[in-house]
PDB file of N, CA and C in Angstrom:
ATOM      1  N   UNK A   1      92.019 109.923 114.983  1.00  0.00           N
ATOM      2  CA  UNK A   1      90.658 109.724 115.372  1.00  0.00           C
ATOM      3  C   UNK A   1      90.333 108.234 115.245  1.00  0.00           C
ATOM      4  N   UNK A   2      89.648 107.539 116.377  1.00  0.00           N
ATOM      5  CA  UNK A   2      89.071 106.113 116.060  1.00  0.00           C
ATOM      6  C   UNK A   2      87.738 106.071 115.881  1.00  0.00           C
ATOM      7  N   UNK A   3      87.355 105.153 115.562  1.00  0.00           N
ATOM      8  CA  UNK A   3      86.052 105.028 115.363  1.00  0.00           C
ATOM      9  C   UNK A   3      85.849 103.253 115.714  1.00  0.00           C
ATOM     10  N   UNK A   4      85.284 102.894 116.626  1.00  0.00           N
ATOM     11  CA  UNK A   4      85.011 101.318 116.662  1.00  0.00           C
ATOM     12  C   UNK A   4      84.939 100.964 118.525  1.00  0.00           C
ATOM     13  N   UNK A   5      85.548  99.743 118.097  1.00  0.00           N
ATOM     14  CA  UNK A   5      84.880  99.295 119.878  1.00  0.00           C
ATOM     15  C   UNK A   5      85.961  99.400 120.762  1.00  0.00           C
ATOM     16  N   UNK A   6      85.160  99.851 122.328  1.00  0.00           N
ATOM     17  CA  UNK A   6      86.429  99.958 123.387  1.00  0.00           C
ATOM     18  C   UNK A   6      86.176  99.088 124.237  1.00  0.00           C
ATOM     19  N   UNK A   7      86.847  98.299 125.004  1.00  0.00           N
ATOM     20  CA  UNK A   7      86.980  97.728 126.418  1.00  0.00           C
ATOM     21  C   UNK A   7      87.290  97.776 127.409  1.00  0.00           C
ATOM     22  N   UNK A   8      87.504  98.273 128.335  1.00  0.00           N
ATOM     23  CA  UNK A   8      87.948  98.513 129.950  1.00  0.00           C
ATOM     24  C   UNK A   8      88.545 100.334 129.373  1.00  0.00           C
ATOM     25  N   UNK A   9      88.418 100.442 128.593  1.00  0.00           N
ATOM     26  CA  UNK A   9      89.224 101.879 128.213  1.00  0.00           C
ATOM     27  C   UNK A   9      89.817 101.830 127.102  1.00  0.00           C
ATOM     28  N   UNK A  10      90.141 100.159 126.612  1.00  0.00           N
ATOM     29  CA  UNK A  10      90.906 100.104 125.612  1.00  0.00           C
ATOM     30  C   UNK A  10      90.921  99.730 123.909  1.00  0.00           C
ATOM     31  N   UNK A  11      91.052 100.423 123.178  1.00  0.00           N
ATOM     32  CA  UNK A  11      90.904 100.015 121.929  1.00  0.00           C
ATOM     33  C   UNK A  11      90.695  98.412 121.949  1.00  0.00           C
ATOM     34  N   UNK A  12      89.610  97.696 121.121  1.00  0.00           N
ATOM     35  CA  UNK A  12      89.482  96.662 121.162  1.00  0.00           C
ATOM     36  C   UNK A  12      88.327  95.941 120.760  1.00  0.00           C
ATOM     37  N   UNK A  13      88.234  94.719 119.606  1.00  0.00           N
ATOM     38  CA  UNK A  13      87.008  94.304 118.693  1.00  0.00           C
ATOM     39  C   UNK A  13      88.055  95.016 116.997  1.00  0.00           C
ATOM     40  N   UNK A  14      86.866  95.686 116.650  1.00  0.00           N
ATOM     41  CA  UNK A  14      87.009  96.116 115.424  1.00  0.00           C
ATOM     42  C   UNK A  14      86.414  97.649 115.395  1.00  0.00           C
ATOM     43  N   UNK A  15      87.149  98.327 114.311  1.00  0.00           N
ATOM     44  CA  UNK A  15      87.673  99.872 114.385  1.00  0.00           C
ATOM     45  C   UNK A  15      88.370 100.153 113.140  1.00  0.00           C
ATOM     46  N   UNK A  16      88.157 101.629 113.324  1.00  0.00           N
ATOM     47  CA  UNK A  16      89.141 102.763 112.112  1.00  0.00           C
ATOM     48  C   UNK A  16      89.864 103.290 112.727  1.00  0.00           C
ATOM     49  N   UNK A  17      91.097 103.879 112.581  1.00  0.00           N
ATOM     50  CA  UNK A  17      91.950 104.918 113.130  1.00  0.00           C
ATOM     51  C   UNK A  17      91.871 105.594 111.958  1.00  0.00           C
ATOM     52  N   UNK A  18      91.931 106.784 112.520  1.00  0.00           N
ATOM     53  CA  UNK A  18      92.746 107.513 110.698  1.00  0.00           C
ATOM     54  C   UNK A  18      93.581 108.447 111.674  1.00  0.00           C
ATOM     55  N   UNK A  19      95.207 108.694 111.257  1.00  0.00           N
ATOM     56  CA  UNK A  19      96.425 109.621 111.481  1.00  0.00           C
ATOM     57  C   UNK A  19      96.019 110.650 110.934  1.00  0.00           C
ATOM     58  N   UNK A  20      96.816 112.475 111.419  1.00  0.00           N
ATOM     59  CA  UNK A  20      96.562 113.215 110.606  1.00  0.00           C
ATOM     60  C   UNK A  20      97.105 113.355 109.516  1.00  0.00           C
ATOM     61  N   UNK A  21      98.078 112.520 109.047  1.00  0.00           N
ATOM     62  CA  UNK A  21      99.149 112.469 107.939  1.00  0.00           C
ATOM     63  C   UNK A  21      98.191 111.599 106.572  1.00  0.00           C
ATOM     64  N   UNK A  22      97.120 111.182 106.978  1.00  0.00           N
ATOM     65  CA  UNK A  22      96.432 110.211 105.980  1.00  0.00           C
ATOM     66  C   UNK A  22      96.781 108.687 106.018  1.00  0.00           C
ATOM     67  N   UNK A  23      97.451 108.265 107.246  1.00  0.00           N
ATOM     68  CA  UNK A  23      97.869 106.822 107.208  1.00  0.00           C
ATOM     69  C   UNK A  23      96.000 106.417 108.084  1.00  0.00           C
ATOM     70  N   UNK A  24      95.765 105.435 107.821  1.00  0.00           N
ATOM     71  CA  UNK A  24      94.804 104.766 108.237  1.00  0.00           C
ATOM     72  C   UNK A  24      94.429 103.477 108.354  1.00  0.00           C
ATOM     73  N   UNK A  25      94.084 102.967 109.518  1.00  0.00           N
ATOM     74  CA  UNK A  25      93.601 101.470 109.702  1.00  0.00           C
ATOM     75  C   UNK A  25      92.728 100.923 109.960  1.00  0.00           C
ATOM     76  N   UNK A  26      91.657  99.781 109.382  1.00  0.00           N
ATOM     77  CA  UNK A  26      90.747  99.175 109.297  1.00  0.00           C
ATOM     78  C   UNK A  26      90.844  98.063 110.066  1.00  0.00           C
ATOM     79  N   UNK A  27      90.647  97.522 110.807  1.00  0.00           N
ATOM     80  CA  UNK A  27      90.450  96.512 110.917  1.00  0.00           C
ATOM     81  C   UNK A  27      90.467  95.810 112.671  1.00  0.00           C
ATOM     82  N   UNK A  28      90.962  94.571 113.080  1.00  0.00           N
ATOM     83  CA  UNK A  28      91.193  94.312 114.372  1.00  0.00           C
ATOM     84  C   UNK A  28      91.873  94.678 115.437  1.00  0.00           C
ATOM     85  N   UNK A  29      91.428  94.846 116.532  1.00  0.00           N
ATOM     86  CA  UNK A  29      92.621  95.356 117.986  1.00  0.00           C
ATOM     87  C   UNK A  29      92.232  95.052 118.830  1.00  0.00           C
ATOM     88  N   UNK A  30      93.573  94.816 119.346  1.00  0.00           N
ATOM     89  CA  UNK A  30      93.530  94.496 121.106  1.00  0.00           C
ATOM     90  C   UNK A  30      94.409  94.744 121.855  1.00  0.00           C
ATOM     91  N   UNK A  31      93.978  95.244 122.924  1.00  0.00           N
ATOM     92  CA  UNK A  31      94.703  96.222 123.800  1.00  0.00           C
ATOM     93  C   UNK A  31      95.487  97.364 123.335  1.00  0.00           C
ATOM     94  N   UNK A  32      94.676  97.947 122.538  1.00  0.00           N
ATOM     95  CA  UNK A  32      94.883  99.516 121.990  1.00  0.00           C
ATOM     96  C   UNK A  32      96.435  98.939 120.451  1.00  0.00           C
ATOM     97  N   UNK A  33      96.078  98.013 120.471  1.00  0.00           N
ATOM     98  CA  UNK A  33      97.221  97.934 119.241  1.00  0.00           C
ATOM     99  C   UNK A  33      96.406  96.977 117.901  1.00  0.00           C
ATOM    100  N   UNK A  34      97.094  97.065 116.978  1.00  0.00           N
ATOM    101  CA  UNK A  34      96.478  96.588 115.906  1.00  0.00           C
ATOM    102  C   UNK A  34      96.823  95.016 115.804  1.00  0.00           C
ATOM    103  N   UNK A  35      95.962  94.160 115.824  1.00  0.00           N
ATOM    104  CA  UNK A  35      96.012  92.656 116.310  1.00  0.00           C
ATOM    105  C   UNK A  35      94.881  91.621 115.187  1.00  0.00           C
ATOM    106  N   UNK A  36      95.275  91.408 114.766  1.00  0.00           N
ATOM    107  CA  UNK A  36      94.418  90.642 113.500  1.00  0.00           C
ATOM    108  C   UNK A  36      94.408  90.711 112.244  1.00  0.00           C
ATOM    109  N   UNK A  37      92.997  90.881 111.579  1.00  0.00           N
ATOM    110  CA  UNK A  37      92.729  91.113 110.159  1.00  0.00           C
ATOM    111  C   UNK A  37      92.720  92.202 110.159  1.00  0.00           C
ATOM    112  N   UNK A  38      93.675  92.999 108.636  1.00  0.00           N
ATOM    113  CA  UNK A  38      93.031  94.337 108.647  1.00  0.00           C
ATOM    114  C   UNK A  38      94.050  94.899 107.459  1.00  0.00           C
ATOM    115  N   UNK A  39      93.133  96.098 107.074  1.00  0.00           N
ATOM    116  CA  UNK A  39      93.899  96.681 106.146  1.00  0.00           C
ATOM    117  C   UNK A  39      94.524  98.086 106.548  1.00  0.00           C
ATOM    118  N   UNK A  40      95.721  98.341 106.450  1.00  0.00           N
ATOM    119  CA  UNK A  40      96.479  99.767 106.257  1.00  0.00           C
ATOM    120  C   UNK A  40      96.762 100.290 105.352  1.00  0.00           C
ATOM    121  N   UNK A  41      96.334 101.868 105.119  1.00  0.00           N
ATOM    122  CA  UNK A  41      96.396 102.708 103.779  1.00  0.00           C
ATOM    123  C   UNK A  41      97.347 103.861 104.173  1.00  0.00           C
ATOM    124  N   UNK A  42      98.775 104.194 103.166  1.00  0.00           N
ATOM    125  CA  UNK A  42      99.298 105.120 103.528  1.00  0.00           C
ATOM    126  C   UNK A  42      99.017 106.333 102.476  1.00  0.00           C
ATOM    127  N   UNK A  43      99.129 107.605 102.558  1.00  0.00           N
ATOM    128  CA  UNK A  43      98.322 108.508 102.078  1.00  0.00           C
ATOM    129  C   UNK A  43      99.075 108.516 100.353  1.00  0.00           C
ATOM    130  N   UNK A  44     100.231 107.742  99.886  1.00  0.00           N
ATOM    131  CA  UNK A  44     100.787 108.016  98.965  1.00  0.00           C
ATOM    132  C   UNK A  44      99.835 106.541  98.399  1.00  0.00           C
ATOM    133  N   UNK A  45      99.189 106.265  98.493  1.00  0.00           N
ATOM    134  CA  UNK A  45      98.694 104.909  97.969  1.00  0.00           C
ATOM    135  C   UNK A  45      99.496 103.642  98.375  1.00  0.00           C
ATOM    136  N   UNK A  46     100.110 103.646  98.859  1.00  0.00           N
ATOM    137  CA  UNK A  46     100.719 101.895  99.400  1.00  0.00           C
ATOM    138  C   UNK A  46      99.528 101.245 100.035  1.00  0.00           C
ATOM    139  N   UNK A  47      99.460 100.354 100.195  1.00  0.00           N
ATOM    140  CA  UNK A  47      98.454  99.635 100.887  1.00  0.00           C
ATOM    141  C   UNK A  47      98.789  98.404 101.445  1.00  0.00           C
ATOM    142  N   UNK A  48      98.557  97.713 102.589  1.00  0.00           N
ATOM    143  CA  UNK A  48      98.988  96.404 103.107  1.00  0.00           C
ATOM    144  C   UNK A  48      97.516  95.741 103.432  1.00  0.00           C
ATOM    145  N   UNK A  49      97.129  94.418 103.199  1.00  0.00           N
ATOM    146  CA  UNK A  49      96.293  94.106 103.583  1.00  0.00           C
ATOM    147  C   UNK A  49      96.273  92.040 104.407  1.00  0.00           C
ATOM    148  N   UNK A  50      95.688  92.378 105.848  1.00  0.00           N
ATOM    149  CA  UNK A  50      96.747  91.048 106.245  1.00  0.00           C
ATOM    150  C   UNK A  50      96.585  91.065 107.274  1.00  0.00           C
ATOM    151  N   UNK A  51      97.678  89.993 108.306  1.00  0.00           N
ATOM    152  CA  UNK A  51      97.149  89.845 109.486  1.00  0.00           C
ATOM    153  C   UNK A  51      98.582  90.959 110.585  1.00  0.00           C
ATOM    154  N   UNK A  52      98.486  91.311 111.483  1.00  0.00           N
ATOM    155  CA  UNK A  52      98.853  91.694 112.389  1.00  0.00           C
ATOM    156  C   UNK A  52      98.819  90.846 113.922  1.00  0.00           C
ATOM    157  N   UNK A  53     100.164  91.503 114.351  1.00  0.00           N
ATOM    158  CA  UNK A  53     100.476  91.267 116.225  1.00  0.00           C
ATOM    159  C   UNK A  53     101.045  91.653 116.853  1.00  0.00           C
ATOM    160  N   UNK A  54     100.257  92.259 117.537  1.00  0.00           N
ATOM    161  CA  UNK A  54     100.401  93.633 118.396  1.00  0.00           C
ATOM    162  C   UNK A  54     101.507  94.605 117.592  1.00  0.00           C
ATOM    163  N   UNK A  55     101.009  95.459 116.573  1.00  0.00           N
ATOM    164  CA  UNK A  55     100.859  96.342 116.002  1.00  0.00           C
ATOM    165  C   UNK A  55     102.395  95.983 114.666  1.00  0.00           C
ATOM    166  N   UNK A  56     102.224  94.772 114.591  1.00  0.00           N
ATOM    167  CA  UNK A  56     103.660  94.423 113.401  1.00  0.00           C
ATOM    168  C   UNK A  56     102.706  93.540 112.500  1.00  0.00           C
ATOM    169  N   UNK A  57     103.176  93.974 111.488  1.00  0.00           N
ATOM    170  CA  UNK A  57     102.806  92.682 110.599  1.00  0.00           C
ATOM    171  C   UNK A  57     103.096  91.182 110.717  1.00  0.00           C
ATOM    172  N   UNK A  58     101.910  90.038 110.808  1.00  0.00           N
ATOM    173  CA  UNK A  58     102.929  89.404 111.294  1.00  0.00           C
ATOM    174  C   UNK A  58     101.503  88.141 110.454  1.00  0.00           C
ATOM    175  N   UNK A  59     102.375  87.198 109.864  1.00  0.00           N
ATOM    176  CA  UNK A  59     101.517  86.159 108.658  1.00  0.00           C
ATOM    177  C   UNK A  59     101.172  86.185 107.801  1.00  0.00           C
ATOM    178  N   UNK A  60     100.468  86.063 106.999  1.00  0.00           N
ATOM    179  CA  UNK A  60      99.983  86.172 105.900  1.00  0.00           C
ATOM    180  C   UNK A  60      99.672  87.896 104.924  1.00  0.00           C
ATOM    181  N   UNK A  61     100.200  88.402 104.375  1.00  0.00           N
ATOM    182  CA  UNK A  61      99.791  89.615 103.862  1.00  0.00           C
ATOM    183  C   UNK A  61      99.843  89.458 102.525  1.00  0.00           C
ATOM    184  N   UNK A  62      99.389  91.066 101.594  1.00  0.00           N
ATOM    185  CA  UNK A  62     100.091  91.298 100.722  1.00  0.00           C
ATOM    186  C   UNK A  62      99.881  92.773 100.566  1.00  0.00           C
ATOM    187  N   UNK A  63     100.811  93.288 100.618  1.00  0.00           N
ATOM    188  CA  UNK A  63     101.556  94.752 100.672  1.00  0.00           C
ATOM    189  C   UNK A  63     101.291  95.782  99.170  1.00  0.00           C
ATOM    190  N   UNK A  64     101.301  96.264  98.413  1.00  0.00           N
ATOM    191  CA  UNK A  64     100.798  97.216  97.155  1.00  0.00           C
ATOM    192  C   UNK A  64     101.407  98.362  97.442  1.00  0.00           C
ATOM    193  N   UNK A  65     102.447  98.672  96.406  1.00  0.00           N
ATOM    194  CA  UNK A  65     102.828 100.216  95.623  1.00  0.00           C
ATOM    195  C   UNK A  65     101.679 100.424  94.901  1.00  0.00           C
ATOM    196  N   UNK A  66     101.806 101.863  94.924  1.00  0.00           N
ATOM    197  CA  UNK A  66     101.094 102.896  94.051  1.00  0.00           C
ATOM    198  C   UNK A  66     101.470 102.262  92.360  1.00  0.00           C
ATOM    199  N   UNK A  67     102.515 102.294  92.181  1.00  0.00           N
ATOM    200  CA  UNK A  67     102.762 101.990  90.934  1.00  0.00           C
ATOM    201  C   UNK A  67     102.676 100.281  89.970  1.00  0.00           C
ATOM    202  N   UNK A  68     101.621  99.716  90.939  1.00  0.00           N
ATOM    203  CA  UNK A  68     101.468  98.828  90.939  1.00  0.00           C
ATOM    204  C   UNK A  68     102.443  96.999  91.259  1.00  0.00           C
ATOM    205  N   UNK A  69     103.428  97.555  91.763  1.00  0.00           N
ATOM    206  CA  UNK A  69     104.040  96.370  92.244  1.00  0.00           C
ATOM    207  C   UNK A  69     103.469  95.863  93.527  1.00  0.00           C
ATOM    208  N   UNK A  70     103.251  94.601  93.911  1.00  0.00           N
ATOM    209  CA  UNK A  70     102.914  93.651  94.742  1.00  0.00           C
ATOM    210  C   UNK A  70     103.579  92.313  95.318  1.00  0.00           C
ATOM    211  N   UNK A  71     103.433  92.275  96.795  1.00  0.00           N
ATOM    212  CA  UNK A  71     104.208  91.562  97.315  1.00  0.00           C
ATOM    213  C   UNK A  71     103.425  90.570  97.795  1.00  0.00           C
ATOM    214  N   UNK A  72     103.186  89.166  97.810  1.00  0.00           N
ATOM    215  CA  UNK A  72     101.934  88.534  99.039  1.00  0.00           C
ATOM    216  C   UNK A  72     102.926  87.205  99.425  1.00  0.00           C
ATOM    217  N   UNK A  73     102.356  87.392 100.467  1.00  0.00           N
ATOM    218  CA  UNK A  73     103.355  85.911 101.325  1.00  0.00           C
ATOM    219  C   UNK A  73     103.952  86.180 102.453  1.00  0.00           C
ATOM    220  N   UNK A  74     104.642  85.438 103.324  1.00  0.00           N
ATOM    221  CA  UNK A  74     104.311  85.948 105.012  1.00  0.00           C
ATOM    222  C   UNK A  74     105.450  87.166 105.038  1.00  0.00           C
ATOM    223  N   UNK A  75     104.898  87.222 106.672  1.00  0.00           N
ATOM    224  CA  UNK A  75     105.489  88.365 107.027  1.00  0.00           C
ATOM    225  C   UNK A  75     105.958  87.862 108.852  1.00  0.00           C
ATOM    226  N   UNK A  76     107.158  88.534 109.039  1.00  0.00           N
ATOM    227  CA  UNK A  76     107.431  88.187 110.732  1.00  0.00           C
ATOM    228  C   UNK A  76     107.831  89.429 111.605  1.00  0.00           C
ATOM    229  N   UNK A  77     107.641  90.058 112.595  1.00  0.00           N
ATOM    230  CA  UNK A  77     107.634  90.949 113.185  1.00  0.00           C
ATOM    231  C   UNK A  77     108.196  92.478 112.220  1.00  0.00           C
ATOM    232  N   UNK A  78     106.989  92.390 111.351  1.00  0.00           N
ATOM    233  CA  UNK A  78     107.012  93.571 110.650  1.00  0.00           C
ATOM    234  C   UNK A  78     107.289  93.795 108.984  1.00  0.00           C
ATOM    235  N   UNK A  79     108.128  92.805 108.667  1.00  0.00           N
ATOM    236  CA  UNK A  79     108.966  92.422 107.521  1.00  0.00           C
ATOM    237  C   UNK A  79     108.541  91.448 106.670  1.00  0.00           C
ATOM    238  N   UNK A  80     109.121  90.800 105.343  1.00  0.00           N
ATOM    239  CA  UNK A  80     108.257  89.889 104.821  1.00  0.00           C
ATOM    240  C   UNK A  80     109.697  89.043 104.847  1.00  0.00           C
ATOM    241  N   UNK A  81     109.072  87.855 105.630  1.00  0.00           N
ATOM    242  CA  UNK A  81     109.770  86.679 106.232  1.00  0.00           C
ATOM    243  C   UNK A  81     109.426  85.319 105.670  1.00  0.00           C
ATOM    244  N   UNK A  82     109.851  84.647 104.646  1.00  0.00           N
ATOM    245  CA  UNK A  82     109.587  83.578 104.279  1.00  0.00           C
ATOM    246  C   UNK A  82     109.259  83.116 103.007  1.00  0.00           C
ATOM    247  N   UNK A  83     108.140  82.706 102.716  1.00  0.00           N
ATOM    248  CA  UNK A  83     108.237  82.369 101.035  1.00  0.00           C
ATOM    249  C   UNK A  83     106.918  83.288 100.739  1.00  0.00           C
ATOM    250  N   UNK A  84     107.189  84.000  99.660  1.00  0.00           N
ATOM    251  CA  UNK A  84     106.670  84.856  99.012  1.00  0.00           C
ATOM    252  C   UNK A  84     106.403  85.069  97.376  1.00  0.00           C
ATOM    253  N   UNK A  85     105.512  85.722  97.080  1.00  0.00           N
ATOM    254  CA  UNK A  85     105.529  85.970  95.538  1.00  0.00           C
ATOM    255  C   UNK A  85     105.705  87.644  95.706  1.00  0.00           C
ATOM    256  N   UNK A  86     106.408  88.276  94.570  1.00  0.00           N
ATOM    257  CA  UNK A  86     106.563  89.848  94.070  1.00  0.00           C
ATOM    258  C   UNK A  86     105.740  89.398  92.349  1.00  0.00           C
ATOM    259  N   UNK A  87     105.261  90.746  92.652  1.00  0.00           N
ATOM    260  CA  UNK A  87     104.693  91.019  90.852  1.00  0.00           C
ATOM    261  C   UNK A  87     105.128  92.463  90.958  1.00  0.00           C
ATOM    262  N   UNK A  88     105.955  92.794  89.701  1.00  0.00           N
ATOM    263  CA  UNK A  88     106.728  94.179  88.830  1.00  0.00           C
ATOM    264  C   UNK A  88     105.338  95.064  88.672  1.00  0.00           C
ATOM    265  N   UNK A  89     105.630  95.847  88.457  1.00  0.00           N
ATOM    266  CA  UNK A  89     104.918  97.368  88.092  1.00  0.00           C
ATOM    267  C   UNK A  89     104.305  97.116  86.620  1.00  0.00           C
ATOM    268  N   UNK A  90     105.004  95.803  85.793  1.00  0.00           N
ATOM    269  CA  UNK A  90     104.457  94.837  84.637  1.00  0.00           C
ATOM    270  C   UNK A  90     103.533  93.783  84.763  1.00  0.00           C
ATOM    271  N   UNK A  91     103.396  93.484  86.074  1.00  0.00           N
ATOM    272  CA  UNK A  91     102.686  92.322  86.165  1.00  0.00           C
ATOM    273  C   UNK A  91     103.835  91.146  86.295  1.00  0.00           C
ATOM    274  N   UNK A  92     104.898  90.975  85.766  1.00  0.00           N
ATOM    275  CA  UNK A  92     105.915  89.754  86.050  1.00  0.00           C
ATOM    276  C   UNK A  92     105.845  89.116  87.645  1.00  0.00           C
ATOM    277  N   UNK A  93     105.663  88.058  87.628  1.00  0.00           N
ATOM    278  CA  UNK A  93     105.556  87.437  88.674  1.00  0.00           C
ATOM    279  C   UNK A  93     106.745  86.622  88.938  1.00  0.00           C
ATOM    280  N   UNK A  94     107.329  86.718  90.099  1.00  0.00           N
ATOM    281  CA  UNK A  94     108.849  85.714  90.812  1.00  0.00           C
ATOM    282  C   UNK A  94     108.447  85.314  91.540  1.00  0.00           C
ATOM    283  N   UNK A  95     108.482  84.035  92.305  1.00  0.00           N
ATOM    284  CA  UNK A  95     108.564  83.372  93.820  1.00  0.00           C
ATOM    285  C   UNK A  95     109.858  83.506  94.132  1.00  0.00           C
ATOM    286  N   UNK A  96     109.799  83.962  95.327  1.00  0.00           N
ATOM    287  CA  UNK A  96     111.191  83.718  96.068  1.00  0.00           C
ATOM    288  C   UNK A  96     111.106  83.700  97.543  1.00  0.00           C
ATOM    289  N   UNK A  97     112.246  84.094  98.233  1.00  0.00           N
ATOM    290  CA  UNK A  97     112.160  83.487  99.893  1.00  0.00           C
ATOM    291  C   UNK A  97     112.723  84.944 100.559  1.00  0.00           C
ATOM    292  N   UNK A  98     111.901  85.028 101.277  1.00  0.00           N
ATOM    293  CA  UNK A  98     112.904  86.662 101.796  1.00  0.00           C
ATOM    294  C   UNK A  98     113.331  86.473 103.286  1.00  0.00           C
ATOM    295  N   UNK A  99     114.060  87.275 104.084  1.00  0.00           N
ATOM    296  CA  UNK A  99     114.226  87.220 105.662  1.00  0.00           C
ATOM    297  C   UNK A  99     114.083  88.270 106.210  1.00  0.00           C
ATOM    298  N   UNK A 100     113.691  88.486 107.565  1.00  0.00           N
ATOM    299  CA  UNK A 100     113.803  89.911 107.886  1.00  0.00           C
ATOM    300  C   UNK A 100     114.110  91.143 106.972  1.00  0.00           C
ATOM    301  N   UNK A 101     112.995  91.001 105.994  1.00  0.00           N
ATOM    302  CA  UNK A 101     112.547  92.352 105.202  1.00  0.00           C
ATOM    303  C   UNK A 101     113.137  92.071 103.805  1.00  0.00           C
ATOM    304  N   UNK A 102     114.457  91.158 103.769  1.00  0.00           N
ATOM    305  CA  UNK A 102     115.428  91.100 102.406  1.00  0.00           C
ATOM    306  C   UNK A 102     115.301  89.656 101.517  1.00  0.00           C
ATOM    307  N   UNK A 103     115.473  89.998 100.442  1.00  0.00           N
ATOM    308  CA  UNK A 103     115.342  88.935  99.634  1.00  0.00           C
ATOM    309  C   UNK A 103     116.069  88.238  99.910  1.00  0.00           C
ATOM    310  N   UNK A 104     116.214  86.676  99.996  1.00  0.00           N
ATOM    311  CA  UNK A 104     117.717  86.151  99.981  1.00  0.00           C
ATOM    312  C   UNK A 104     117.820  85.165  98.492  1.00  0.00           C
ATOM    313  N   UNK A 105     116.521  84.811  97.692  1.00  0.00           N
ATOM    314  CA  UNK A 105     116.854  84.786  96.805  1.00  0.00           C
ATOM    315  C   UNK A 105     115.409  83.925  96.016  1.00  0.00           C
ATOM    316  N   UNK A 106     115.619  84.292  94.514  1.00  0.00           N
ATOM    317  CA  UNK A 106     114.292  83.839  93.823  1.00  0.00           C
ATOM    318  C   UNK A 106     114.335  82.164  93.760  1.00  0.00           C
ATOM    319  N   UNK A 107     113.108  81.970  93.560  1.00  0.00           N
ATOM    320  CA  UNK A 107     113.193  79.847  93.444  1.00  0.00           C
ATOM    321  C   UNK A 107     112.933  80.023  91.619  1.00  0.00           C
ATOM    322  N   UNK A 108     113.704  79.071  91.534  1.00  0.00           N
ATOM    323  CA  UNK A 108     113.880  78.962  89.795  1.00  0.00           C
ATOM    324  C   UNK A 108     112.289  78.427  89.642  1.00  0.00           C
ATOM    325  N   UNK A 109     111.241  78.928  88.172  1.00  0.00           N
ATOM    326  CA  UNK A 109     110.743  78.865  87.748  1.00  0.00           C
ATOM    327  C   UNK A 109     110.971  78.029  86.411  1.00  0.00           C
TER     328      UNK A 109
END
């Protein structure tokens, strides 16, 4: 179900989706895809909150487990691409550099 603005027919401005599975999205679109600022909630508690293009994550985010671990720092067609911080399910905080989704390694502190 959406809820927000349409244009020529097409999703577009600012809006809710909600899935029937409990995944849901807040925030910007254009041309029926998710394009901007915005937050996504998946029904187990993960949460991403950040920018999007055309429907990938894509710049600046930061991502949240349920169990409190956290990721913030970019992201590139979907993945977290570049220099980043993780915080543990403790709060411990690492900087490191990731690539297409994988760590490649922490920067000494």
């Amino acid at each position: 179900m959406f809820i927000g603005e349409f244009k020529n027919n097409n999703i577009e401005g600012h809006g809710t989706y909600k899935w029937n599975d409990g995944r849901e999205y807040n925030g910007d679109w254009k041309d029926n895809k998710m394009h901007g600022e915005g937050v996504f909630t998946w029904a187990d508690g993960r949460k991403y909150t950040g920018s999007y293009k055309e429907d990938m994550k894509e710049g600046y985010g930061v991502f949240e487990w349920p169990d409190g671990r956290k990721y913030e720092g970019n992201w590139k067609q979907g993945k977290q691409d570049g220099k980043g911080v993780y915080y543990s399910a403790t709060g411990k905080m690492r900087e490191g550099e990731w690539s297409k989704g994988k760590r490649i390694k922490w920067v000494k502190q």
